[in-house]
Structure formats: C-alpha cells, structure tokens
N, C-alpha and C. Protein backbone atom coordinates (compact mmCIF):
# COMPACT_ATOMS: atom_id res chain seq x y z
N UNK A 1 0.81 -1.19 0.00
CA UNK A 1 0.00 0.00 0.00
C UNK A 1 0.86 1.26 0.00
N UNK A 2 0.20 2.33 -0.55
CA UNK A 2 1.48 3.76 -1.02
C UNK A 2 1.42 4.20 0.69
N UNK A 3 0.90 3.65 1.73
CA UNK A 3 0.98 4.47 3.00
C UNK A 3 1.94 3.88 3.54
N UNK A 4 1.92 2.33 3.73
CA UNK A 4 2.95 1.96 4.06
C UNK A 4 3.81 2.15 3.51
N UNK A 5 4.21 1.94 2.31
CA UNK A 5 5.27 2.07 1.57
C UNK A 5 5.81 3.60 1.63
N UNK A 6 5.33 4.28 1.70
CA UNK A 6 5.93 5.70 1.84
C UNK A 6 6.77 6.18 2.99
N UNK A 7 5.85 4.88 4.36
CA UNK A 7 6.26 5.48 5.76
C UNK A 7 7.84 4.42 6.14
N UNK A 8 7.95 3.53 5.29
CA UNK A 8 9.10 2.17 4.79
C UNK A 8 10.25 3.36 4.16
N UNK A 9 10.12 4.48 3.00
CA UNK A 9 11.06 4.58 2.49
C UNK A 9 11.22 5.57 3.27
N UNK A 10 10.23 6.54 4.07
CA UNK A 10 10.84 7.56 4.72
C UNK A 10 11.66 6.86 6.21
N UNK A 11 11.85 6.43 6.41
CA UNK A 11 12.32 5.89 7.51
C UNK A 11 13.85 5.39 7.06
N UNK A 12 13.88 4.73 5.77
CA UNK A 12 14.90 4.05 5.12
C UNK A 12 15.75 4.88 4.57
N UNK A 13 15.27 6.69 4.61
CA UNK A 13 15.92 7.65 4.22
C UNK A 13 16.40 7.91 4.93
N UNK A 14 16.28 8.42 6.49
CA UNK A 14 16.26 8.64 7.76
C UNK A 14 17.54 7.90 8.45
N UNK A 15 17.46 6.98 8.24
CA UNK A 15 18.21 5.80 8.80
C UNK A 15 19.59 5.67 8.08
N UNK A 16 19.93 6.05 6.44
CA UNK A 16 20.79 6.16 5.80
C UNK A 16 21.27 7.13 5.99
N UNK A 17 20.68 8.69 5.98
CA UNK A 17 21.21 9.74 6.16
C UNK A 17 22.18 9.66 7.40
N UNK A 18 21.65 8.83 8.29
CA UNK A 18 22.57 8.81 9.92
C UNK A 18 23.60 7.95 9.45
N UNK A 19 23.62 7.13 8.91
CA UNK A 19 24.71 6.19 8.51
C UNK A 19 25.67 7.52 7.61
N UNK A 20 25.46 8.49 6.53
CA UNK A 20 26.32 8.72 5.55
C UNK A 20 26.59 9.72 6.69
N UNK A 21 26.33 10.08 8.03
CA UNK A 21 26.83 11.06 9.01
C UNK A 21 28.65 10.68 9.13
N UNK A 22 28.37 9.38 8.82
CA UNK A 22 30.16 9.00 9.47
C UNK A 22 31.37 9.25 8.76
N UNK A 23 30.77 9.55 7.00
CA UNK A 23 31.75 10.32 5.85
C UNK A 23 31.88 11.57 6.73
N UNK A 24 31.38 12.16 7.58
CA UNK A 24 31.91 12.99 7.38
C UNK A 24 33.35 13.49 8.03
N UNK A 25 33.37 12.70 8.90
CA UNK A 25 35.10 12.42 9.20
C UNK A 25 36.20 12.04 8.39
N UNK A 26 35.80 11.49 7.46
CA UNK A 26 36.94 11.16 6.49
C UNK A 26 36.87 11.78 5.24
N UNK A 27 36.12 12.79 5.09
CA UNK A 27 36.19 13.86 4.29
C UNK A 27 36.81 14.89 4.52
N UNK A 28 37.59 15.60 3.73
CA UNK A 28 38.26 16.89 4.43
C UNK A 28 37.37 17.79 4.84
N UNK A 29 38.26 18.63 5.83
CA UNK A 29 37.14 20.09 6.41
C UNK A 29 36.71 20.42 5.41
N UNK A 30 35.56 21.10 5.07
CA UNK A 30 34.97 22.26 4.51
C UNK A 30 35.52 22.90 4.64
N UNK A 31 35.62 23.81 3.31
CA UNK A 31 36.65 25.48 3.13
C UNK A 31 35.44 26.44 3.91
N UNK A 32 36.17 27.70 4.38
CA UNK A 32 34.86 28.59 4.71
C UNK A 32 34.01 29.12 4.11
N UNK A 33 34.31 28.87 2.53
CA UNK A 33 33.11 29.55 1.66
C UNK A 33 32.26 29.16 1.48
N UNK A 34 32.66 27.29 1.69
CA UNK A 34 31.20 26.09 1.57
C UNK A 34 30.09 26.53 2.57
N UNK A 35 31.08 26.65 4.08
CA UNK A 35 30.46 27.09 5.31
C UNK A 35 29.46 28.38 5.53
N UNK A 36 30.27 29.48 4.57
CA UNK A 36 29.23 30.48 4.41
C UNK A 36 28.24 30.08 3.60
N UNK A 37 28.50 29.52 2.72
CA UNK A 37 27.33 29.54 1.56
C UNK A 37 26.17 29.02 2.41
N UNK A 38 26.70 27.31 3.14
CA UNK A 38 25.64 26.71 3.83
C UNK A 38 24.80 27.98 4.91
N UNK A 39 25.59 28.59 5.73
CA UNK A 39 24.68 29.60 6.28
C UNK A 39 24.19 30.74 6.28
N UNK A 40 24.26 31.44 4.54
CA UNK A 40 23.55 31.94 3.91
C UNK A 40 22.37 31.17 3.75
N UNK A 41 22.54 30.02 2.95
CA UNK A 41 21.01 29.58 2.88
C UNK A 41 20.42 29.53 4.28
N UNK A 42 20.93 28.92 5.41
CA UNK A 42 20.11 28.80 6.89
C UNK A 42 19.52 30.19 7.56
N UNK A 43 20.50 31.26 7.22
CA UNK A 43 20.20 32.51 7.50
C UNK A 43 18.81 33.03 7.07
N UNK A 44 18.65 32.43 5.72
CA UNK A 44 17.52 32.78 5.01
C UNK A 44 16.07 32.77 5.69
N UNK A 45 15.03 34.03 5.61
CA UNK A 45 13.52 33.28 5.97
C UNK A 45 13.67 31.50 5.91
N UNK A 46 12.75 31.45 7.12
CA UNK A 46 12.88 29.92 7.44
C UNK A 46 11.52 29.43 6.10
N UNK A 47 10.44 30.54 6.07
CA UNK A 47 9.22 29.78 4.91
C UNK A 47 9.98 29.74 3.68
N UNK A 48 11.25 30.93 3.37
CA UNK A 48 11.64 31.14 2.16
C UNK A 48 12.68 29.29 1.97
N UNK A 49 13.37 29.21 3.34
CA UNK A 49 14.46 28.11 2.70
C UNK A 49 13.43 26.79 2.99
N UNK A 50 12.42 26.61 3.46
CA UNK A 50 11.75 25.45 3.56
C UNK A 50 11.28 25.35 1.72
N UNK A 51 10.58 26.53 1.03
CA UNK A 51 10.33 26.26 -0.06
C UNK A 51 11.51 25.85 -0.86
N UNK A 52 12.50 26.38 -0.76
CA UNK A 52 13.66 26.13 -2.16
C UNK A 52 14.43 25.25 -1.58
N UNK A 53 14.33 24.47 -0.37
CA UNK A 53 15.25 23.40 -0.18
C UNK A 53 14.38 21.84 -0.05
N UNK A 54 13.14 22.05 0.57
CA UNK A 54 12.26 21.05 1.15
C UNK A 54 11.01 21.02 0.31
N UNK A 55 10.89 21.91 -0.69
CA UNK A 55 9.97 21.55 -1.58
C UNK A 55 9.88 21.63 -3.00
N UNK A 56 11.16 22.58 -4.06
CA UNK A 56 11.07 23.05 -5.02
C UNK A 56 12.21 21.73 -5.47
N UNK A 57 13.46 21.92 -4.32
CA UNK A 57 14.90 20.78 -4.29
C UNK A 57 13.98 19.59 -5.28
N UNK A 58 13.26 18.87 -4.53
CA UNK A 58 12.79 17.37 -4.28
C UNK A 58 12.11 17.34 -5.74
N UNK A 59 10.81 18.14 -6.27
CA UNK A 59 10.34 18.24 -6.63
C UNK A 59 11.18 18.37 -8.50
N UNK A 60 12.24 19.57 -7.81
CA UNK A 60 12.59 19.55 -9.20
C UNK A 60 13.66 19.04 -9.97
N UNK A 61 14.74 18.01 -8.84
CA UNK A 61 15.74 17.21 -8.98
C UNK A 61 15.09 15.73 -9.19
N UNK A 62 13.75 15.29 -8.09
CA UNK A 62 13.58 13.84 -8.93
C UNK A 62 12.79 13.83 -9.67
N UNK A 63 12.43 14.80 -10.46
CA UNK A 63 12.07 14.59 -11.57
C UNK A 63 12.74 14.73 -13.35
N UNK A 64 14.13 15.47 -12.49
CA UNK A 64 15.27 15.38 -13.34
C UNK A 64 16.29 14.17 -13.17
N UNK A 65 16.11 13.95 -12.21
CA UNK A 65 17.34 13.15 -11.94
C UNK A 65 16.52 11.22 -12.01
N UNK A 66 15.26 10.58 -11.44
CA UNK A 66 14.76 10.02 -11.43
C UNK A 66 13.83 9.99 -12.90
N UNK A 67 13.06 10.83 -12.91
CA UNK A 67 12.10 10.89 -14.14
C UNK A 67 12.61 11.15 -15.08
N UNK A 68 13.50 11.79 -15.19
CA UNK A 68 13.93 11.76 -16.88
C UNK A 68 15.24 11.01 -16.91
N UNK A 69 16.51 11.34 -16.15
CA UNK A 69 17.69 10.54 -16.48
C UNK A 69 17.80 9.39 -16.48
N UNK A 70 16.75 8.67 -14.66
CA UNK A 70 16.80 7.05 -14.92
C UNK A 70 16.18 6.40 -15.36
N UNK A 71 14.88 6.58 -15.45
CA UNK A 71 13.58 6.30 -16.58
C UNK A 71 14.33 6.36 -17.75
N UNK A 72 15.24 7.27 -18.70
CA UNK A 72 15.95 6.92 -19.43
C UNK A 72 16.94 6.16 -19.84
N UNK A 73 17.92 5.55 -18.89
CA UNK A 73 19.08 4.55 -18.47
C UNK A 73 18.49 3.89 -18.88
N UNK A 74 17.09 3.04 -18.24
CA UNK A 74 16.28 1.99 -17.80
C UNK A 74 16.33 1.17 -18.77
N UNK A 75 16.34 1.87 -20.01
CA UNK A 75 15.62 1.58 -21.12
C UNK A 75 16.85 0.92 -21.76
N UNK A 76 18.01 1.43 -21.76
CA UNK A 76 19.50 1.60 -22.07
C UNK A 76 20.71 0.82 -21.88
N UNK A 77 20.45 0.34 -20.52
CA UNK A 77 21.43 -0.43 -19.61
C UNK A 77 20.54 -1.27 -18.40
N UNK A 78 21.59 -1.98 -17.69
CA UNK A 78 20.97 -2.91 -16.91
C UNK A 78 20.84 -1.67 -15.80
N UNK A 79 19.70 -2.48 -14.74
CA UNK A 79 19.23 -1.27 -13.41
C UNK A 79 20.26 -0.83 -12.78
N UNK A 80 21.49 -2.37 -12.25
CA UNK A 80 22.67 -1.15 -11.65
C UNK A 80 23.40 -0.09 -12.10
N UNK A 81 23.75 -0.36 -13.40
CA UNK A 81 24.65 0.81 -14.06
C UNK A 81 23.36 1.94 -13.97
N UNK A 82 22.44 1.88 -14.58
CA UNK A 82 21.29 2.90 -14.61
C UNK A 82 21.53 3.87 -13.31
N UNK A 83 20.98 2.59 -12.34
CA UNK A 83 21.07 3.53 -10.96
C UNK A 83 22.21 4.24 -10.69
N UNK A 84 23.45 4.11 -10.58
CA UNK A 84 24.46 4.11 -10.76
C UNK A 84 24.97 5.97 -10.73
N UNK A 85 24.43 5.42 -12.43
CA UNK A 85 24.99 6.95 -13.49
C UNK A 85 23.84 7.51 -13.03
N UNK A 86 22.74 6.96 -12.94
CA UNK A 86 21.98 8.35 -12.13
C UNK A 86 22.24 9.21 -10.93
N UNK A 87 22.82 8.37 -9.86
CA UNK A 87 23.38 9.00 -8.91
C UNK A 87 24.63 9.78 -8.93
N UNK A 88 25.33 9.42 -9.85
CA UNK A 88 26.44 10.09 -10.13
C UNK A 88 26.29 11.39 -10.76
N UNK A 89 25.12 11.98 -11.63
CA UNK A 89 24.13 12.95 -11.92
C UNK A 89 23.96 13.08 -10.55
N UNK A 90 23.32 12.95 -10.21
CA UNK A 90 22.32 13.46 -8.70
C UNK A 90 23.51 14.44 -7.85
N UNK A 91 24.93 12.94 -7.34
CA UNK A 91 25.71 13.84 -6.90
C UNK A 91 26.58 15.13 -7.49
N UNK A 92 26.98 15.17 -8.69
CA UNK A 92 27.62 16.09 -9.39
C UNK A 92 27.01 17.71 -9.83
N UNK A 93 25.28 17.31 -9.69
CA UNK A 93 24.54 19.12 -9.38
C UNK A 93 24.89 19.55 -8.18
N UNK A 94 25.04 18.52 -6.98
CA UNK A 94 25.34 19.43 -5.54
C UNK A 94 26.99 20.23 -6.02
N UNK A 95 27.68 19.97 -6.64
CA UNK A 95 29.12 20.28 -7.14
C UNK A 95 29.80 20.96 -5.93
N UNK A 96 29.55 20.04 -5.00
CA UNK A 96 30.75 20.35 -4.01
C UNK A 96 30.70 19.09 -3.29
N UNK A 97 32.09 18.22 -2.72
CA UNK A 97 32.41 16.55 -2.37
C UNK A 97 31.64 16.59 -1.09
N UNK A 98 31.37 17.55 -0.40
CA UNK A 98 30.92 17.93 1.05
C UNK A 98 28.98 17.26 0.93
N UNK A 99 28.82 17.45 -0.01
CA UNK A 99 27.19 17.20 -0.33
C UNK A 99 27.09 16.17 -1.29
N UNK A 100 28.29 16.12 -1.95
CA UNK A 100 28.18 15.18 -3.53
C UNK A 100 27.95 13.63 -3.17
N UNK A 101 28.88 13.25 -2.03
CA UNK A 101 29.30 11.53 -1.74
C UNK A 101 28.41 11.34 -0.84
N UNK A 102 27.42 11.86 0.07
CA UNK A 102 25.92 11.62 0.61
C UNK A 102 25.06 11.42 -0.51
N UNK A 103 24.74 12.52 -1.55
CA UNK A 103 23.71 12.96 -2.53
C UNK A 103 24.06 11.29 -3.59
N UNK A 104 25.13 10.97 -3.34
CA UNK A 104 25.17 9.85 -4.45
C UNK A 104 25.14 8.75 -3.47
N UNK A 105 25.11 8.49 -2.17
CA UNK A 105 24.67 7.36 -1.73
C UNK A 105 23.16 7.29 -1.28
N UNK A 106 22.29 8.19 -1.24
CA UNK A 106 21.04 8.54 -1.00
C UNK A 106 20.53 8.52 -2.12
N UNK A 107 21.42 9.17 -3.24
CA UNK A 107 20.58 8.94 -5.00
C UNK A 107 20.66 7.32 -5.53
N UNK A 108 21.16 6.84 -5.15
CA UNK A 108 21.19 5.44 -4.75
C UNK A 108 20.15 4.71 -4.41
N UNK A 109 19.75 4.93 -3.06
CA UNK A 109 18.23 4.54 -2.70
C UNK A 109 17.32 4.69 -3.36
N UNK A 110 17.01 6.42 -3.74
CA UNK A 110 16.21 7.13 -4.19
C UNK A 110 16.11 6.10 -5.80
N UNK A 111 17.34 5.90 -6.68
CA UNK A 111 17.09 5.37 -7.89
C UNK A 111 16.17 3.88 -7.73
N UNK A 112 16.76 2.97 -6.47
CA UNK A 112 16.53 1.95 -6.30
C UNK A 112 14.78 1.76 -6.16
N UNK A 113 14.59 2.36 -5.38
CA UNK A 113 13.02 2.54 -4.78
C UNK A 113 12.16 3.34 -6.48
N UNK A 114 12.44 4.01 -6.94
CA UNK A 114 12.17 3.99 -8.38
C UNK A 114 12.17 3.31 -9.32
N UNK A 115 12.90 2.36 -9.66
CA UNK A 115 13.53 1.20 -10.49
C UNK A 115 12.39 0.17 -9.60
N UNK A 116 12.56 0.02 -8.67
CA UNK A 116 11.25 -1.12 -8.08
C UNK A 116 9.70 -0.94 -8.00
N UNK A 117 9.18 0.57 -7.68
CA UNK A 117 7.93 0.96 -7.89
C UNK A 117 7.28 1.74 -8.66
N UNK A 118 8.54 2.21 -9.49
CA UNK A 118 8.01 3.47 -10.46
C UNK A 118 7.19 4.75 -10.13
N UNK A 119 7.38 5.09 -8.96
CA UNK A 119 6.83 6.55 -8.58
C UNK A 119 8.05 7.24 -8.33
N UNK A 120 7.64 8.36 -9.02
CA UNK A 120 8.48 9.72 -8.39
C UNK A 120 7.77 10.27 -7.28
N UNK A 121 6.53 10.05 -7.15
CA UNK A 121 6.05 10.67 -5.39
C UNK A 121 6.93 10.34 -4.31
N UNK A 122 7.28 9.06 -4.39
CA UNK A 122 7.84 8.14 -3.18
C UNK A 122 9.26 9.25 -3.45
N UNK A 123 9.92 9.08 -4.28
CA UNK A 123 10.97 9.51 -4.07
C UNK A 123 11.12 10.83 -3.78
N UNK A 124 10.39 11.58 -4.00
CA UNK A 124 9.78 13.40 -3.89
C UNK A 124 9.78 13.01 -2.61
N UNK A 125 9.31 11.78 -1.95
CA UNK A 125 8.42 11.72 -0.26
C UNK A 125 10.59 11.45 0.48
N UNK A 126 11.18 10.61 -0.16
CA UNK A 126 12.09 10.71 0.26
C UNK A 126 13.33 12.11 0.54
N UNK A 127 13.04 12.37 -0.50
CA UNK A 127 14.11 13.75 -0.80
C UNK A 127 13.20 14.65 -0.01
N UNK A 128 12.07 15.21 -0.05
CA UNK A 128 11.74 15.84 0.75
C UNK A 128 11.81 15.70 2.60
N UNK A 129 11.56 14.60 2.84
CA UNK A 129 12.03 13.83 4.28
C UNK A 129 13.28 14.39 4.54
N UNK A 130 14.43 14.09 3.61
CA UNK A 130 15.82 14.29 3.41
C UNK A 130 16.19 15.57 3.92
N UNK A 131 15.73 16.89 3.13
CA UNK A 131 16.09 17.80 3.17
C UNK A 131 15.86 18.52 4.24
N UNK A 132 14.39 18.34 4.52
CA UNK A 132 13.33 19.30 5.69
C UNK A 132 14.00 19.02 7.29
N UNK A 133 14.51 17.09 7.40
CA UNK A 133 15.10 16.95 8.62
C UNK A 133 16.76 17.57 8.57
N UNK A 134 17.56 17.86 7.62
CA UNK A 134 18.74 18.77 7.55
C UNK A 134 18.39 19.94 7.84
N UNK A 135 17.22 20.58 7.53
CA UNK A 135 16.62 21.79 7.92
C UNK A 135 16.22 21.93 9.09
N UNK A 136 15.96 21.14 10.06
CA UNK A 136 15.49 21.08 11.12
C UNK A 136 16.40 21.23 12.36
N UNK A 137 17.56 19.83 11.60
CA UNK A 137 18.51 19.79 12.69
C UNK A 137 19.57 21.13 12.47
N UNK A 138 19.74 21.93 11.38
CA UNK A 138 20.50 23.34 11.15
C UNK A 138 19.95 24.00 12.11
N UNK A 139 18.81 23.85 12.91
CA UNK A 139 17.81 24.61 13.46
C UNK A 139 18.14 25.12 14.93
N UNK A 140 18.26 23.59 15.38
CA UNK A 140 18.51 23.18 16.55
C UNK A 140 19.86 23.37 17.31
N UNK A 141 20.27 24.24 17.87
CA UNK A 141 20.61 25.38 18.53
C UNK A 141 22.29 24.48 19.05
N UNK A 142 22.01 23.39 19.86
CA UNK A 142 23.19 22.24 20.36
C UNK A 142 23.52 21.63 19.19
N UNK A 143 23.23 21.62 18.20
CA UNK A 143 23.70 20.71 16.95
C UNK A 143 24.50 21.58 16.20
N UNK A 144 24.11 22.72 16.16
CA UNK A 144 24.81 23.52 15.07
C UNK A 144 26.43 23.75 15.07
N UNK A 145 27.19 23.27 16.41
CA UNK A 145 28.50 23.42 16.04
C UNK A 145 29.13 22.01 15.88
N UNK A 146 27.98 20.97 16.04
CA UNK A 146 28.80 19.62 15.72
C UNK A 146 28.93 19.41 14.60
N UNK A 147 29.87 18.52 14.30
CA UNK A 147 30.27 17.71 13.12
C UNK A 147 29.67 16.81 12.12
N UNK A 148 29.21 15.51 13.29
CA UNK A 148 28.63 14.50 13.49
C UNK A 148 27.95 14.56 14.81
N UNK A 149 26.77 13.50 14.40
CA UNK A 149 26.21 12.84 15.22
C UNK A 149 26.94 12.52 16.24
N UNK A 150 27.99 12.18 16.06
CA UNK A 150 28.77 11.37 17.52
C UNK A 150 29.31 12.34 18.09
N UNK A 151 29.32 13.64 17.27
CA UNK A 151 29.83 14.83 19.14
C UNK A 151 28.80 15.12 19.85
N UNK A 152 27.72 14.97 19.36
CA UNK A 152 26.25 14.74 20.53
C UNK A 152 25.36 13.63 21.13
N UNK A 153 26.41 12.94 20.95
CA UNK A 153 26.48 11.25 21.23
C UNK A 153 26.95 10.44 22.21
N UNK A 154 26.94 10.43 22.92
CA UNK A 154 27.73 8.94 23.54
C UNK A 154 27.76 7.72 22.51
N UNK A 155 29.74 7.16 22.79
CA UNK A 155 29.76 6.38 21.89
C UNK A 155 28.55 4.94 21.79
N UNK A 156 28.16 4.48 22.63
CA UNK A 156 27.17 3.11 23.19
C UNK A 156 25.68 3.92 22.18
N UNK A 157 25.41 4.84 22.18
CA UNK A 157 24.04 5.28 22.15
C UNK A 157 24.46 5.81 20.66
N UNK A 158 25.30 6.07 19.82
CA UNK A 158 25.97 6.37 18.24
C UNK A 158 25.67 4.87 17.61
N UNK A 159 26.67 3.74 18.71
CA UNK A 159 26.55 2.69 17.79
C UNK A 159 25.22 1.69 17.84
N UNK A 160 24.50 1.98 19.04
CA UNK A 160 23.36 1.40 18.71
C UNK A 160 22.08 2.23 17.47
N UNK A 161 21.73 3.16 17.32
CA UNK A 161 21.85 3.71 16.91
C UNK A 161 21.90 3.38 15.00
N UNK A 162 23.65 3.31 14.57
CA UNK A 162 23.88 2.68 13.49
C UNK A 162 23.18 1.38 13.49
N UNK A 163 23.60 0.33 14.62
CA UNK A 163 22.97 -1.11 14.05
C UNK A 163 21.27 -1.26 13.87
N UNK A 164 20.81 0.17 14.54
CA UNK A 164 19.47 0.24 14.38
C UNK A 164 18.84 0.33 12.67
N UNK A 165 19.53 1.38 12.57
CA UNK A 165 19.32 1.89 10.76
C UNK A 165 19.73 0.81 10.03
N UNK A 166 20.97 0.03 10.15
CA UNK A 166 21.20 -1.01 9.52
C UNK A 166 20.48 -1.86 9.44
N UNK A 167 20.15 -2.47 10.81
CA UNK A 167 18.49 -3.50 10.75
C UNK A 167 17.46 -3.03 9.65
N UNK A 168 16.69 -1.84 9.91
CA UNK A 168 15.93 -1.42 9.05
C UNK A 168 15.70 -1.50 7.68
N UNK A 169 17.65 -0.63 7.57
CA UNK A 169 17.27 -0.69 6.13
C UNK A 169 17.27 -1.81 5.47
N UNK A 170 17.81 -3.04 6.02
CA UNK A 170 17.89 -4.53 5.70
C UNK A 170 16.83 -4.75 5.29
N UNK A 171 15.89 -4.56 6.07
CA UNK A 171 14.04 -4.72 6.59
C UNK A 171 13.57 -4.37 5.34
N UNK A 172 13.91 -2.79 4.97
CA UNK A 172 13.56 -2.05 3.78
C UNK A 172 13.94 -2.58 2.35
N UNK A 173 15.20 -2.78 2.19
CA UNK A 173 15.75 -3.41 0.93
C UNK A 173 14.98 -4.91 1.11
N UNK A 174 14.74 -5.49 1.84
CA UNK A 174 13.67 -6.90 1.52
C UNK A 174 12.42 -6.71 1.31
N UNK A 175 11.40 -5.88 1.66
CA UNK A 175 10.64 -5.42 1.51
C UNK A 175 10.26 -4.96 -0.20
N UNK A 176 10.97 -4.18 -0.40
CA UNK A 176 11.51 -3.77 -1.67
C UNK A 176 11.82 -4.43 -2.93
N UNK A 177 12.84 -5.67 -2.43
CA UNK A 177 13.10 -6.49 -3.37
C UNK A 177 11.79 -7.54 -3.23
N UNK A 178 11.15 -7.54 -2.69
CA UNK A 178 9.69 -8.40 -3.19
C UNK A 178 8.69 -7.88 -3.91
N UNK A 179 8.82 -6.67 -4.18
CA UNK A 179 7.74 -6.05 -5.43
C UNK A 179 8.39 -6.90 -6.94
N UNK A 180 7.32 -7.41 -7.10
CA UNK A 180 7.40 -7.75 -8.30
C UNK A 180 7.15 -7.11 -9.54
N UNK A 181 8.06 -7.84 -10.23
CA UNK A 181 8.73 -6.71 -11.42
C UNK A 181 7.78 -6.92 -13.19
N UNK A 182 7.28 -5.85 -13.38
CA UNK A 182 6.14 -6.04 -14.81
C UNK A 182 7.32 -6.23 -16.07
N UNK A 183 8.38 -5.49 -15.92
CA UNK A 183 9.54 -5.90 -16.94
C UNK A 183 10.57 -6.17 -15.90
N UNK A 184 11.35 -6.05 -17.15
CA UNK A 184 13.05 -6.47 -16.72
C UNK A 184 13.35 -4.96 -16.29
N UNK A 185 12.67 -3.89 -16.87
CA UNK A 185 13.73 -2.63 -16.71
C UNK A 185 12.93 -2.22 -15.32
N UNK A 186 11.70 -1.97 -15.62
CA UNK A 186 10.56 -1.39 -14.53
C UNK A 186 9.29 -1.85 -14.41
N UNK A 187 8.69 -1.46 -12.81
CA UNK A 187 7.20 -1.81 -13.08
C UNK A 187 6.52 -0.91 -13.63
N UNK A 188 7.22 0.33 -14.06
CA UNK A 188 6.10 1.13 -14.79
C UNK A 188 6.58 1.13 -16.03
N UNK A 189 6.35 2.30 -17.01
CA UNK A 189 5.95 1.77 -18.84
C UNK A 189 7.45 3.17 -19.04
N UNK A 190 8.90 2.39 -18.89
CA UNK A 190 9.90 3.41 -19.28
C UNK A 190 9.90 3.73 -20.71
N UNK A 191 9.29 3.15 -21.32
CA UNK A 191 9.23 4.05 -22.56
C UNK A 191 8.34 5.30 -22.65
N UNK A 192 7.87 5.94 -21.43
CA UNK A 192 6.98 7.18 -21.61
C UNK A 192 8.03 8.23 -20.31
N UNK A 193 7.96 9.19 -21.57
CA UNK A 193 8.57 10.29 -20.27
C UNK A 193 7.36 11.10 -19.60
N UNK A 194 8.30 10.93 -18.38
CA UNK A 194 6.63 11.71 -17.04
C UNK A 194 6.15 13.20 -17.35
N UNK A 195 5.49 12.93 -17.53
CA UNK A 195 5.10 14.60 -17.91
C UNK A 195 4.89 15.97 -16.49
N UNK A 196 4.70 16.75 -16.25
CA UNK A 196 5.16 17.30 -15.11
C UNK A 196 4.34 16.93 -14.24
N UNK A 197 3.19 16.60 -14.25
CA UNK A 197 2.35 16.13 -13.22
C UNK A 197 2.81 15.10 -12.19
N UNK A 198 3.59 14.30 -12.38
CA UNK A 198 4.88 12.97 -12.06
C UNK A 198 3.61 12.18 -11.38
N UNK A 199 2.70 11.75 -12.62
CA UNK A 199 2.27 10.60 -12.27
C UNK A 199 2.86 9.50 -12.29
C-alpha cells in the first residue's frame, strides 16, 4: 500500500542519512566559503528556505534526476549501471564533495526505490524527508557546532543507533526487493517520459 510504503522509504531515508553522518570524518574540512554559503542559505527566511530546499529541491531534482535521467538509463542499460549513473548525476549538481558523496549514496536509494515501484512521489516523499530533517537539525541550537552525530552522542548510544538503521534498512531493501517486477527494466511503462504532473 502507497501508506505503508511511503512510511518504509521515509524511515529508510532517515536511517541512511545517519549512517552517511560517518563520511563525514573522512572527508576533508569544509573550506569557509562552503560554510558560508551553507549559512547563507540557513540565515535565510525559514518559509523562504523550507520552499527552495524542502519543496522546489525534491520536486525539481527527482524529476530530473529520477524521471527523466533514470527512466531513461532503464531503457539503455541494466538497473545497476542505470542507478548508478543516475546517482552520479544526482551527486555532481550538488558540485561540491561535502554534499556530492551523501547525494550519491542517497541517489542510490532514491534510484533503487524507483527502479522497483516506479513513482516519483515516493521519491519526492524521500528527498523531501531528506532535506526538511537537515533543515530542522541546522535549526537546533546544540547541533549547530557539531560535526557528526557522535559529538552529541555517547559512543554506546551512536553505535546502537547505526545497528538500528542497519536493521531497518535490511528490513527495507527486503521489503523492496519483493515487489514484483512487470519488466526487466521497470514496473512502470519506461518508454513514456513523465510529464510534469509525475504521475
């Protein structure tokens, strides 16, 4: 059902995003211009950055990046490479490594959960999930000078935590991989491009 299934991938978004928290230690610092830029946008009206990050973002990347690029692959190549080069698109508009190597392990999901149910809602429901809780936690007053998750963490309560999301998303990717498939490429009809409505 699209209720369950919606409340499966938002959770499976949720749960990954905390997992790609741990790149961020082995990524170099951010320069300060990344840093300003990021809090220029946070600075911004909070209705103004909820629209252009949590609703215009979602709306107008998976339907570029999902609806037209991998719906196009689909057709082209097998689903992993598809998914793949789509994410590799997905990450390369953020064009900075700080956002890029999350955006391509989340465009990942996002392709996957597309490639299995053929909605761009779900994935709009993901990316939007995505963005609005980055928006939230920018918000939140004790978070804003951490790193990671784990400087507001105890280590015991970080790693349970991870094995939690890991369970899940296990949960999720089985879940997932039991929709059965109308083709080889998709369950929906990839020879039609979505028209903006993203039915």
């Amino acid at each position: 059902g699209g209720l369950k299934m919606g409340l499966i991938v938002s959770i499976a978004t949720l749960a990954l995003a905390f997992m790609t928290d741990v790149l961020t230690r082995v990524l170099p610092e951010a320069p300060q211009w990344f840093e300003d830029a990021m809090n220029a946008i946070m600075d911004a009206p909070v209705w103004l950055t909820l629209i252009s990050v949590s609703v215009f973002a979602p709306l107008f990347e998976e339907w570029l990046c999902r609806g037209l690029v991998l719906r196009g692959l689909l057709q082209k190549m097998n689903p992993t490479a598809a998914i793949s080069v789509s994410a590799i698109f997905f990450a390369v508009l953020h064009m900075n490594p700080w956002q890029a190597v999350p955006a391509f392990i989340l465009g990942s999901l996002f392709g996957y959960v597309y490639y299995k149910t053929g909605s761009l809602k779900l994935t709009m429901l993901m990316h939007f999930v995505n963005n609005t809780m980055a928006l939230v936690m920018s918000r939140i007053p004790s978070l804003q000078d951490a790193e990671t998750f784990a400087d507001v963490m105890s280590p015991w309560a970080y790693a349970c935590v991870i094995a939690a999301c890991i369970i899940f998303l296990a949960a999720a990717f089985i879940t997932l991989r039991a929709i059965p498939m109308s083709s080889e490429n998709a369950p929906c009809n990839c020879d039609e491009v979505p028209s903006i409505s993203f039915e």
